[in-house]
N, C-alpha and C. Protein backbone atom coordinates (compact mmCIF):
# COMPACT_ATOMS: atom_id res chain seq x y z
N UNK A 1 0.85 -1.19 0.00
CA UNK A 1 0.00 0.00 0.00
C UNK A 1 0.89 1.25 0.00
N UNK A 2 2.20 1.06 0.75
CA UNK A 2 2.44 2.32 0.69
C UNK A 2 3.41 2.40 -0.40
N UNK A 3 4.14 1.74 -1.29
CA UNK A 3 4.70 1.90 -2.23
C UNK A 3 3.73 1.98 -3.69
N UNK A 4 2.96 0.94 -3.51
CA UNK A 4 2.01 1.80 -5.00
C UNK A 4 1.49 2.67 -4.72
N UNK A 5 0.84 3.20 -3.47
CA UNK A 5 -0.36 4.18 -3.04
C UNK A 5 -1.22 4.30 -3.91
N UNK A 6 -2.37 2.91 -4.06
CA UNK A 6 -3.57 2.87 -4.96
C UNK A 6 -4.47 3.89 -4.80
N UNK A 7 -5.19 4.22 -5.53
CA UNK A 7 -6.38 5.48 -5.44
C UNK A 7 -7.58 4.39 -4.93
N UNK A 8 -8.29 3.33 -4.94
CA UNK A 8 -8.40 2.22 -4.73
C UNK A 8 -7.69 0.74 -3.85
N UNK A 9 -8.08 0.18 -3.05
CA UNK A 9 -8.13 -0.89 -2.69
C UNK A 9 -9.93 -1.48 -1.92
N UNK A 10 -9.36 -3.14 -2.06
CA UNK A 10 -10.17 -3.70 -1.43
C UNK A 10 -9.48 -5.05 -0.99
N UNK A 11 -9.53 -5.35 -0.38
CA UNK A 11 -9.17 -6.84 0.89
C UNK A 11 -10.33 -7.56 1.43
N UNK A 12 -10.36 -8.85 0.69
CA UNK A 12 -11.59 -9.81 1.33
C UNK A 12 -10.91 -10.39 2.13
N UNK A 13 -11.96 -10.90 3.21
CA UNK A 13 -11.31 -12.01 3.98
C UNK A 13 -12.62 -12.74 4.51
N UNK A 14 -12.21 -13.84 5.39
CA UNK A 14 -13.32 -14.94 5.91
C UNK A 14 -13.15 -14.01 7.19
N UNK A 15 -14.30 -14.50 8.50
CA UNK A 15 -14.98 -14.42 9.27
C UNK A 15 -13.29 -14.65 10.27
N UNK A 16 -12.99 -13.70 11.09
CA UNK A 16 -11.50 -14.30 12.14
C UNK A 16 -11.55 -13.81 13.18
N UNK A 17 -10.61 -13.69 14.13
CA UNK A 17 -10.67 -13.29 15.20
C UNK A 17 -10.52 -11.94 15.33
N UNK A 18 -11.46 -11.28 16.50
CA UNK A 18 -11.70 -9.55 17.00
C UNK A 18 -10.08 -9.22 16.74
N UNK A 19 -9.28 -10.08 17.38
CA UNK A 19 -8.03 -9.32 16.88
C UNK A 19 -7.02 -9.27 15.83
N UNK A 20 -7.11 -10.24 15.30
CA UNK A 20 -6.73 -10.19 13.63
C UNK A 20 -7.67 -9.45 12.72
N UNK A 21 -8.78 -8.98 13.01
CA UNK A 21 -9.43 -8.11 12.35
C UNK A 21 -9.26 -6.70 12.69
N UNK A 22 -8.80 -6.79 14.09
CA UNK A 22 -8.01 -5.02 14.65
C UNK A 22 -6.96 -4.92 14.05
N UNK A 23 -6.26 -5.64 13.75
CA UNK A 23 -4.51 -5.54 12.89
C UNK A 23 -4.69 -5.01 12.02
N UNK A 24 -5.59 -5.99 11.05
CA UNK A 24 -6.19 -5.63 9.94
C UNK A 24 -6.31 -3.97 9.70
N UNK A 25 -7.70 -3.84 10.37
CA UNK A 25 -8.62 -2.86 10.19
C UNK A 25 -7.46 -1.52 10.49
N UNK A 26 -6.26 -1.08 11.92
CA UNK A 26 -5.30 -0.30 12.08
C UNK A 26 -4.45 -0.26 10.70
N UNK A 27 -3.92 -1.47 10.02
CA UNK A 27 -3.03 -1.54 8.74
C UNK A 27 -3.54 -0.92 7.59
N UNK A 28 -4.81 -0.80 7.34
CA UNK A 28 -5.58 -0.24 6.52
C UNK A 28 -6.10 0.93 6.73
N UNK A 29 -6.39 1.74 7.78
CA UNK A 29 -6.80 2.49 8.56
C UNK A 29 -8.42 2.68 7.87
N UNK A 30 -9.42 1.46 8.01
CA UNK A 30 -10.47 1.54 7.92
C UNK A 30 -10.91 0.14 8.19
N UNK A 31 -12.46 0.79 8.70
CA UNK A 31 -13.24 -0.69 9.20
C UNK A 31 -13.66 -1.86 8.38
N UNK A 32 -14.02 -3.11 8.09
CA UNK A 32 -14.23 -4.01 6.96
C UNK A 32 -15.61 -3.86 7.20
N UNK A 33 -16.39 -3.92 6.25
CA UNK A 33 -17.50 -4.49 5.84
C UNK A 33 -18.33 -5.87 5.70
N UNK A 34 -19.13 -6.13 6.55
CA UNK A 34 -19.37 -7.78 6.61
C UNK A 34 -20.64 -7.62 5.38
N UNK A 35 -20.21 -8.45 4.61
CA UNK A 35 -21.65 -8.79 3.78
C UNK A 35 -21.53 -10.24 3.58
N UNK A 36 -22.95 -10.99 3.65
CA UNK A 36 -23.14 -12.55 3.40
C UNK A 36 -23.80 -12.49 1.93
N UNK A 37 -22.86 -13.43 1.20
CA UNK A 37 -23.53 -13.56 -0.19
C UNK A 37 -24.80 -14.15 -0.21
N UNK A 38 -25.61 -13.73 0.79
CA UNK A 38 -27.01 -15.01 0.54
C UNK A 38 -27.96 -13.79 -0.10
N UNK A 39 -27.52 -12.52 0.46
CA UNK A 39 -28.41 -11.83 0.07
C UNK A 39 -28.38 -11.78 -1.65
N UNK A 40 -27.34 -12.56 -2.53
CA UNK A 40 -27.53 -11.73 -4.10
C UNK A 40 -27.40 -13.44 -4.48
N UNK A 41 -27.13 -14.39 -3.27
CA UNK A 41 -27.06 -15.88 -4.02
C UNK A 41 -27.73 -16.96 -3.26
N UNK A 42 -27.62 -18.14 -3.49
CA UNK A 42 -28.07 -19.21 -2.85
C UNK A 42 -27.43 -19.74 -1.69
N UNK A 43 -26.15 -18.90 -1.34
CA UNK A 43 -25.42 -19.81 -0.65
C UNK A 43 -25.12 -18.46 0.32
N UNK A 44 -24.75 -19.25 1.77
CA UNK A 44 -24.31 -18.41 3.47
C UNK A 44 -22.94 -17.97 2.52
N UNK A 45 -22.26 -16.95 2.93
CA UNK A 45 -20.81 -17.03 2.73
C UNK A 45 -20.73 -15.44 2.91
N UNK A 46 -20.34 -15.63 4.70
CA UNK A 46 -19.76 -14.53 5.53
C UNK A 46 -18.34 -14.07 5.07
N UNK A 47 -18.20 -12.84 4.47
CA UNK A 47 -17.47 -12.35 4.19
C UNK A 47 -16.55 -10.87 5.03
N UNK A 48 -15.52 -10.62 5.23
CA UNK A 48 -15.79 -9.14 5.53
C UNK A 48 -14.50 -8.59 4.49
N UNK A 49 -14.88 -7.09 3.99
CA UNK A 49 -14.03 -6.35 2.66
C UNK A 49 -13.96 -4.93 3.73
N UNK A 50 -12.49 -4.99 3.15
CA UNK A 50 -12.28 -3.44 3.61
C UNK A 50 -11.41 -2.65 2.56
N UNK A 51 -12.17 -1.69 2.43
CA UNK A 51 -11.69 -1.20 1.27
C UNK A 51 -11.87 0.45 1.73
N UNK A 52 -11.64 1.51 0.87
CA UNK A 52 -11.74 3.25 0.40
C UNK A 52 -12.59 3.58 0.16
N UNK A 53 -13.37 2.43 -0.99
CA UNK A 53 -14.80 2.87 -1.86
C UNK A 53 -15.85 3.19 -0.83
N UNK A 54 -16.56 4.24 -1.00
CA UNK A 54 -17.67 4.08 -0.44
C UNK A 54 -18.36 3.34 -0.55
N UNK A 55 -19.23 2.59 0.78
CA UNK A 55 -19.94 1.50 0.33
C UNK A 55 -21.53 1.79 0.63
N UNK A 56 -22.01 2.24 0.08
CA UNK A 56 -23.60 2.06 0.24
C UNK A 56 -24.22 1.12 0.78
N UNK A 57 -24.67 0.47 2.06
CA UNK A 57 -25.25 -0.19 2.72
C UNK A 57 -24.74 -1.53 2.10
N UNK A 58 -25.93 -2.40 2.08
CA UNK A 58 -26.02 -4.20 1.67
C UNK A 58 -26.37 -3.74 0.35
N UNK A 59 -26.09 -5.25 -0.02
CA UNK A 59 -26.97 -4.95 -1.86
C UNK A 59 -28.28 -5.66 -1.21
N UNK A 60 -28.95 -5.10 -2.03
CA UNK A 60 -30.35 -5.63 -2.00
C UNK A 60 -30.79 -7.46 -2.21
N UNK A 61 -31.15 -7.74 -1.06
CA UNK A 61 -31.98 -9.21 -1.14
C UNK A 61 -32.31 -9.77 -2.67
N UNK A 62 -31.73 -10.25 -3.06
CA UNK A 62 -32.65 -10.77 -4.20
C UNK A 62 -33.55 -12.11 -3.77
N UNK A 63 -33.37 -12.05 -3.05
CA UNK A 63 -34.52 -13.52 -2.64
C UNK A 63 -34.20 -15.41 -3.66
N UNK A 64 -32.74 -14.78 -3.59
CA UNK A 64 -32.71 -16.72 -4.35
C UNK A 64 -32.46 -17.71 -3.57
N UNK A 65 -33.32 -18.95 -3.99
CA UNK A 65 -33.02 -19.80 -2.87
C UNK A 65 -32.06 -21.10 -3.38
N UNK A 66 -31.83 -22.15 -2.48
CA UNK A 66 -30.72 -23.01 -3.71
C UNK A 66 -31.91 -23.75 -4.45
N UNK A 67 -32.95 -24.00 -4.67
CA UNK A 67 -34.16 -24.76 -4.95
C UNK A 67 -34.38 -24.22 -6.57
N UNK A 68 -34.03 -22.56 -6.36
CA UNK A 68 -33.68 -22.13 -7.66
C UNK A 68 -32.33 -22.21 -8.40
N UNK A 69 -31.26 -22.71 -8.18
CA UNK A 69 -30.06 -22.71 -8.85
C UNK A 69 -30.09 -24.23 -9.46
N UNK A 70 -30.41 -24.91 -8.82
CA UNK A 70 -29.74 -26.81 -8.79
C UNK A 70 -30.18 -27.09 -10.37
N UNK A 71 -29.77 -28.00 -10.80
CA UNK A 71 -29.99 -28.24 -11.65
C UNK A 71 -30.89 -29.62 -11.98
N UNK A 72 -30.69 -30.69 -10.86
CA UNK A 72 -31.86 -31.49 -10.70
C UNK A 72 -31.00 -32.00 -9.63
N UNK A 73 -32.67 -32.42 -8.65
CA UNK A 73 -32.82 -32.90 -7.42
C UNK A 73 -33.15 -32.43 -6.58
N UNK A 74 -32.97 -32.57 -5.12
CA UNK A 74 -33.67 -32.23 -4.04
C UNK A 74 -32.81 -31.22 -2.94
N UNK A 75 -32.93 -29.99 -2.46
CA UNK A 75 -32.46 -29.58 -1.39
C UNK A 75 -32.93 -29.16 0.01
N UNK A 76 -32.82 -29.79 1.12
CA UNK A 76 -32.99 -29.30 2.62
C UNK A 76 -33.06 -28.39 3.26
N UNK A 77 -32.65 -27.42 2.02
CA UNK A 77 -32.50 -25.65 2.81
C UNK A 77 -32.49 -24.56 2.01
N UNK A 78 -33.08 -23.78 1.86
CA UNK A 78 -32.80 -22.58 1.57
C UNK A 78 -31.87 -21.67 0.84
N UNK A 79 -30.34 -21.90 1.87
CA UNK A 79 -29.16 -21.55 1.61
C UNK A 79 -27.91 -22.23 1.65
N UNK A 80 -27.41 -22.75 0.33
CA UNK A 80 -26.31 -23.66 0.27
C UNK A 80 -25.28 -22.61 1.59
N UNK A 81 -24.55 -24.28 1.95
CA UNK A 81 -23.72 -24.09 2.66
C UNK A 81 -22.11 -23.38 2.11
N UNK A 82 -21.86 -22.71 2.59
CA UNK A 82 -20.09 -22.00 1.61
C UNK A 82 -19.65 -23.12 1.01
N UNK A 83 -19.13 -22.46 -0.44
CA UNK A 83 -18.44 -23.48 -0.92
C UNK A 83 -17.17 -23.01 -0.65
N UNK A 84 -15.93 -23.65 -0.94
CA UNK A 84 -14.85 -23.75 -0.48
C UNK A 84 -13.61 -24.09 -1.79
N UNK A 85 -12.18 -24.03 -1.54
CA UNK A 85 -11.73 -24.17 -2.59
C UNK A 85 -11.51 -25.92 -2.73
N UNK A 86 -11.76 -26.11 -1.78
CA UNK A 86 -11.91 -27.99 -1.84
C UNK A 86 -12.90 -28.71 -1.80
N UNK A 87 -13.97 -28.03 -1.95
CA UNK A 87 -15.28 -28.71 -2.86
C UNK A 87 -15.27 -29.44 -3.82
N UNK A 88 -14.43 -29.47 -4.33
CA UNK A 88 -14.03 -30.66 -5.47
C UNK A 88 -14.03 -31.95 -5.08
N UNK A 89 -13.15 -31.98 -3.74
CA UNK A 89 -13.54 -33.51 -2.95
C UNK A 89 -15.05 -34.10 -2.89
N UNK A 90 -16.01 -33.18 -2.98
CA UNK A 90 -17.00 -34.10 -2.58
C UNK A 90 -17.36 -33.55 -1.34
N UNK A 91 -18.53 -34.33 -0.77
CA UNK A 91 -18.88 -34.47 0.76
C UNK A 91 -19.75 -36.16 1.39
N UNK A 92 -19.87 -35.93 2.26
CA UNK A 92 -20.38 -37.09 3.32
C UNK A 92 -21.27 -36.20 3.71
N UNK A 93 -22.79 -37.72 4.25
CA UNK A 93 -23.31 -37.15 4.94
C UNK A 93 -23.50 -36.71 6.51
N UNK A 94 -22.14 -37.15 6.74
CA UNK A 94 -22.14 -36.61 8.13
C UNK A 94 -21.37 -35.37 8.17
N UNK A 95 -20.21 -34.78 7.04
CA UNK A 95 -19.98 -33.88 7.09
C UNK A 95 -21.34 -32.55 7.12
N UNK A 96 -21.93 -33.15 6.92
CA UNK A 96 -23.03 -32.15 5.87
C UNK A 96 -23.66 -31.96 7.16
N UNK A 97 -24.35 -32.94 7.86
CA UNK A 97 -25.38 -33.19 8.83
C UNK A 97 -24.65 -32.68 9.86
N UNK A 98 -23.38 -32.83 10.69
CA UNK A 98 -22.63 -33.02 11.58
C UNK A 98 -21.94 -31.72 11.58
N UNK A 99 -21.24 -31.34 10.81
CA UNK A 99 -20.55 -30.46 10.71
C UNK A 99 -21.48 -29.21 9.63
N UNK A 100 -22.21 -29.37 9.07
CA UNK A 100 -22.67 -28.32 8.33
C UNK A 100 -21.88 -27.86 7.11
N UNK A 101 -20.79 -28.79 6.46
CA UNK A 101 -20.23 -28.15 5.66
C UNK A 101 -20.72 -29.19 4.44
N UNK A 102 -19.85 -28.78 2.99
CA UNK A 102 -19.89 -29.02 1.70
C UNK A 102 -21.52 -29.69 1.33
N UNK A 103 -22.25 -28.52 1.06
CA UNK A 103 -23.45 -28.62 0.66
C UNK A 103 -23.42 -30.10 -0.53
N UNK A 104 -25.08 -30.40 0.19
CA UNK A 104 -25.05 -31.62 -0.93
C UNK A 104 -26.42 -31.53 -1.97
N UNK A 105 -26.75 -32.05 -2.63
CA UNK A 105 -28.05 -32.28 -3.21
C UNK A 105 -28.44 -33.65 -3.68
N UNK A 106 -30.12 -33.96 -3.15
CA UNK A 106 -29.92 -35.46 -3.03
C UNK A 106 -31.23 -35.60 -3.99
N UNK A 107 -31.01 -37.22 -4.14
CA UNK A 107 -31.95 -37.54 -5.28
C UNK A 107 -33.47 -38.18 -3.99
N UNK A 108 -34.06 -39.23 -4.55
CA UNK A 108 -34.80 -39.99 -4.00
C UNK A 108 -34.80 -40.49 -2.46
N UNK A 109 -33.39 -40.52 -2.40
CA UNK A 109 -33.91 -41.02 -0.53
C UNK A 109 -32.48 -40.17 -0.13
N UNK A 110 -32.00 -40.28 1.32
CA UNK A 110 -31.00 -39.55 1.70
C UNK A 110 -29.59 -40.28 1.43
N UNK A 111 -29.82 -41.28 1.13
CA UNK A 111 -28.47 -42.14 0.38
C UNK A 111 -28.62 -41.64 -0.78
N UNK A 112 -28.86 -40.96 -1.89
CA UNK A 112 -28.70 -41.37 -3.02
C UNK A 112 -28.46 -39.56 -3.48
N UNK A 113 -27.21 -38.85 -3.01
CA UNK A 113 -26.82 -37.75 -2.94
C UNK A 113 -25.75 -37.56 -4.03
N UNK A 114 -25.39 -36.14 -4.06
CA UNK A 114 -24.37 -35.52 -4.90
C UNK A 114 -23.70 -34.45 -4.53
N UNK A 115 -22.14 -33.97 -5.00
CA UNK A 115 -22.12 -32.45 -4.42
C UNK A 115 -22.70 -31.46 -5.63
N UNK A 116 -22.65 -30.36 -5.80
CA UNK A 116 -23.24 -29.62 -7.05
C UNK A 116 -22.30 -29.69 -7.69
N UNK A 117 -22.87 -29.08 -8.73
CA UNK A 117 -22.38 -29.69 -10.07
C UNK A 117 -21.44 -27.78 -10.25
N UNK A 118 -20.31 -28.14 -11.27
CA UNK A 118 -19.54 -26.81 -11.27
C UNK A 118 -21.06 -25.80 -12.10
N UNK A 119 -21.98 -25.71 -12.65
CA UNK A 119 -22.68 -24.80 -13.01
C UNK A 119 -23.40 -24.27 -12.11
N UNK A 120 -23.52 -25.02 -10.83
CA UNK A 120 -24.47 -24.93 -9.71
C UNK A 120 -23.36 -23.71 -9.25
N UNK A 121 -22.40 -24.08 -8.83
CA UNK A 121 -20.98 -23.40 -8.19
C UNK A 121 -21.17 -22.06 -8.93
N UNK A 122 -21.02 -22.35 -10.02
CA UNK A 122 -20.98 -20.62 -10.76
C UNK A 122 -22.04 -19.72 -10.60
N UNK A 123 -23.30 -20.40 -10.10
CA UNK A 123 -24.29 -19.75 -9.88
C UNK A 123 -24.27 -18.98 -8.16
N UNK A 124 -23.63 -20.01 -7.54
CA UNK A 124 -23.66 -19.23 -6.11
C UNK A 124 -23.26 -18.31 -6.16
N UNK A 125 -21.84 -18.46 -6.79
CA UNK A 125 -20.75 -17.27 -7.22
C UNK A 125 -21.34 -16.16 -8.02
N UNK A 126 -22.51 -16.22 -8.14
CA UNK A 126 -22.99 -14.85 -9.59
C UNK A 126 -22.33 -14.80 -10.79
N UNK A 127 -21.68 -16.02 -11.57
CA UNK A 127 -20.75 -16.15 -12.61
C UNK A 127 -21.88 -16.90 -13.46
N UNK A 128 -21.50 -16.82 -14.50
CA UNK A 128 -22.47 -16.52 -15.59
C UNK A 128 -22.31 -18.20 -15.96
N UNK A 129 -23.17 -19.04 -16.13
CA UNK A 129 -23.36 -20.58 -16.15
C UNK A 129 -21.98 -21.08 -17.56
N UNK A 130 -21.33 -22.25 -17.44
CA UNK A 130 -19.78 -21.94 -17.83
C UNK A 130 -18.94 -21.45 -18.04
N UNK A 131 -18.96 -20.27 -17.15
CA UNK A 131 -17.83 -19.35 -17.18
C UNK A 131 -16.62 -19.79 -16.79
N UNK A 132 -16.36 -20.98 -16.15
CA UNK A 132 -15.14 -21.65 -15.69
C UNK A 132 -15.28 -22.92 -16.65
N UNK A 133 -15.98 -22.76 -17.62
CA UNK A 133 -15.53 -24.60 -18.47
C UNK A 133 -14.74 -24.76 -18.91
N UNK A 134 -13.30 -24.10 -19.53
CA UNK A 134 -12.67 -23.62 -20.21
C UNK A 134 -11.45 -24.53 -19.34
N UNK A 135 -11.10 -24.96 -18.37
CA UNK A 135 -10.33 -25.39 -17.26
C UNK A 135 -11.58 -26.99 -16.91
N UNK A 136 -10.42 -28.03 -16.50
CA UNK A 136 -11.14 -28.80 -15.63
C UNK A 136 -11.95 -28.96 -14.69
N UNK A 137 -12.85 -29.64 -14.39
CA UNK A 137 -13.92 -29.41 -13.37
C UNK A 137 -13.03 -29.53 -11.99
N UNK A 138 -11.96 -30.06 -11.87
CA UNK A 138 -11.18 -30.01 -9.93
C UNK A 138 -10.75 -28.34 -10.25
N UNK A 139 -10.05 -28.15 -11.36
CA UNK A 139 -9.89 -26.23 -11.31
C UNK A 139 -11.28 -25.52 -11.07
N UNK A 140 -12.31 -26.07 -11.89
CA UNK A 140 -13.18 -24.94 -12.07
C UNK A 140 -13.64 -24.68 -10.27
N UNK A 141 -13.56 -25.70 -9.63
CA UNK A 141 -14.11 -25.73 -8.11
C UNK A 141 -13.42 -25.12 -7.38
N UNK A 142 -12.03 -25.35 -7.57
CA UNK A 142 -11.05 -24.70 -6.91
C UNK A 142 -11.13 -23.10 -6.90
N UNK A 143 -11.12 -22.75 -8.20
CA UNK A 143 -11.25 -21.44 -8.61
C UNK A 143 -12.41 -20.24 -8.33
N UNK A 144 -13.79 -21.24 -8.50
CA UNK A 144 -15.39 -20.45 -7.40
C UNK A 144 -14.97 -20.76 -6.08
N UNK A 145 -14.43 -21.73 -5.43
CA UNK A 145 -13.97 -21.90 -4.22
C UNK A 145 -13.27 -20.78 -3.50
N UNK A 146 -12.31 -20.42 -4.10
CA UNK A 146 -11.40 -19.05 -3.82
C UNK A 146 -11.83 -17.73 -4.19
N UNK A 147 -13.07 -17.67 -5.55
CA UNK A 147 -13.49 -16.56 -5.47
C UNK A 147 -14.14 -15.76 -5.35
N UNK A 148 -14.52 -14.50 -5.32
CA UNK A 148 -15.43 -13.66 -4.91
C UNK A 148 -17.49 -13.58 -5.48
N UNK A 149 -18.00 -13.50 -5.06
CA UNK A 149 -19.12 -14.12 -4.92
C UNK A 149 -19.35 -12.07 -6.20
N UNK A 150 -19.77 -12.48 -7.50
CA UNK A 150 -19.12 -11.20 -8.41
C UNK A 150 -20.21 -10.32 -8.09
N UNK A 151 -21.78 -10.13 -8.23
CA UNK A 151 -22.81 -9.60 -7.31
C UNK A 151 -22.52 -8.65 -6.32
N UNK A 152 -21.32 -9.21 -5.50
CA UNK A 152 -21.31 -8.50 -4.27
C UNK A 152 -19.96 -7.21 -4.38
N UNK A 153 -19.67 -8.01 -5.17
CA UNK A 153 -18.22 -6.98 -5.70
C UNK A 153 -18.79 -6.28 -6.33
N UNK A 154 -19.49 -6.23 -7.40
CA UNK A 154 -20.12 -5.41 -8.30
C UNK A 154 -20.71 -4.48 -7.28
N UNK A 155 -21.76 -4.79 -6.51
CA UNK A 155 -22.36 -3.82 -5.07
C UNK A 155 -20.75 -2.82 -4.44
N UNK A 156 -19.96 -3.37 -4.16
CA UNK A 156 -18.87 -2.45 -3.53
C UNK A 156 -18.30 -1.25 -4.62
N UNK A 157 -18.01 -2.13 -5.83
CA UNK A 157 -17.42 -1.03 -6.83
C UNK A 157 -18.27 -0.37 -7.33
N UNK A 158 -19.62 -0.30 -7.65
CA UNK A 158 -20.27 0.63 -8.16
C UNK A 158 -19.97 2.06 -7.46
N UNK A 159 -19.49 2.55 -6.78
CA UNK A 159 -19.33 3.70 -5.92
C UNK A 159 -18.29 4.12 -6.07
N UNK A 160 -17.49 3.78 -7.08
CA UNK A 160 -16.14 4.34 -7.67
C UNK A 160 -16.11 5.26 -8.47
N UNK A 161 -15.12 6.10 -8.88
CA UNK A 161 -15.29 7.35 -8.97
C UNK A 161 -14.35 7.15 -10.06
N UNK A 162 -14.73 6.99 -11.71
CA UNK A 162 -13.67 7.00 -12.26
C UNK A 162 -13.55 8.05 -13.06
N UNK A 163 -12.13 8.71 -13.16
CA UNK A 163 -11.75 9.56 -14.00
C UNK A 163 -11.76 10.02 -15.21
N UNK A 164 -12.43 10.65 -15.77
CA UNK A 164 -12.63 10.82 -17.97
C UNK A 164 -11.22 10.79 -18.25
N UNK A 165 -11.08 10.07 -18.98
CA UNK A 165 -9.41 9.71 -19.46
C UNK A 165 -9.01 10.60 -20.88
């Protein structure tokens, strides 16, 4: 930061501790922003961004649920669970049940499950349905896994101020 001195930044991060988020927040000399992608997607995914831009509140609810993304079968909830950059593995149902992680979607009975499919993934993410086909399906997971949910970014940067060139 202090050798480029951007006119701009932004820094995502996951959900951490009060005091790694004070480090943070002093190093930057501004507070982060918590937004959960559920409000613009199907899926929980607590975020906090700290950035310069002004940020205009939340983005607006769009009301999607995962019931609307899947592509076939059955889901238990509302709001997929975060995906992750190792969603590619798969899940169990005790991870799922037990631990609450790597969302599943199931067919006919509760044995007869799946994890989503990478178009499902691009959809949590607000990425436009094969936008990652181009790469293998363990990359394409890896890659919505690690990245930014685009909806919500789009909500932060709209408030940028760019210069007539």
């Amino acid at each position: 930061m202090e050798e480029t001195q951007p006119r701009y930044f932004l820094l995502e991060n996951v959900r951490m501790s009060k005091e790694s988020e004070r480090v943070i927040s002093e190093f930057l000399d501004c507070e982060p922003v918590t937004i959960n992608s559920n409000l613009v997607s199907a899926q929980n995914r607590h975020r906090l961004y700290w950035t310069n831009i002004p940020v205009d509140g939340l983005p607006d609810d769009k009301g999607i649920k995962l019931a609307d993304i899947i592509e076939s079968g059955n889901v238990d909830r509302d709001k997929a669970h975060c995906i992750d950059a190792n969603y590619w593995k798969g899940g169990n149902l005790k991870s799922y049940f037990e631990k609450n992680r790597r969302q599943l979607v199931f067919g006919q009975s509760v044995d007869d499950y799946r994890k989503l499919s990478p178009i499902e993934c691009e959809r949590l993410q607000t990425v436009p349905d094969n936008y990652t086909a181009h790469v293998s399906n363990t990359q394409r997971y890896k890659m919505l896994g690690n990245g930014w949910t685009v909806d919500v970014i789009s909500h932060i940067l709209k408030n940028m101020e760019i210069d007539d060139v």
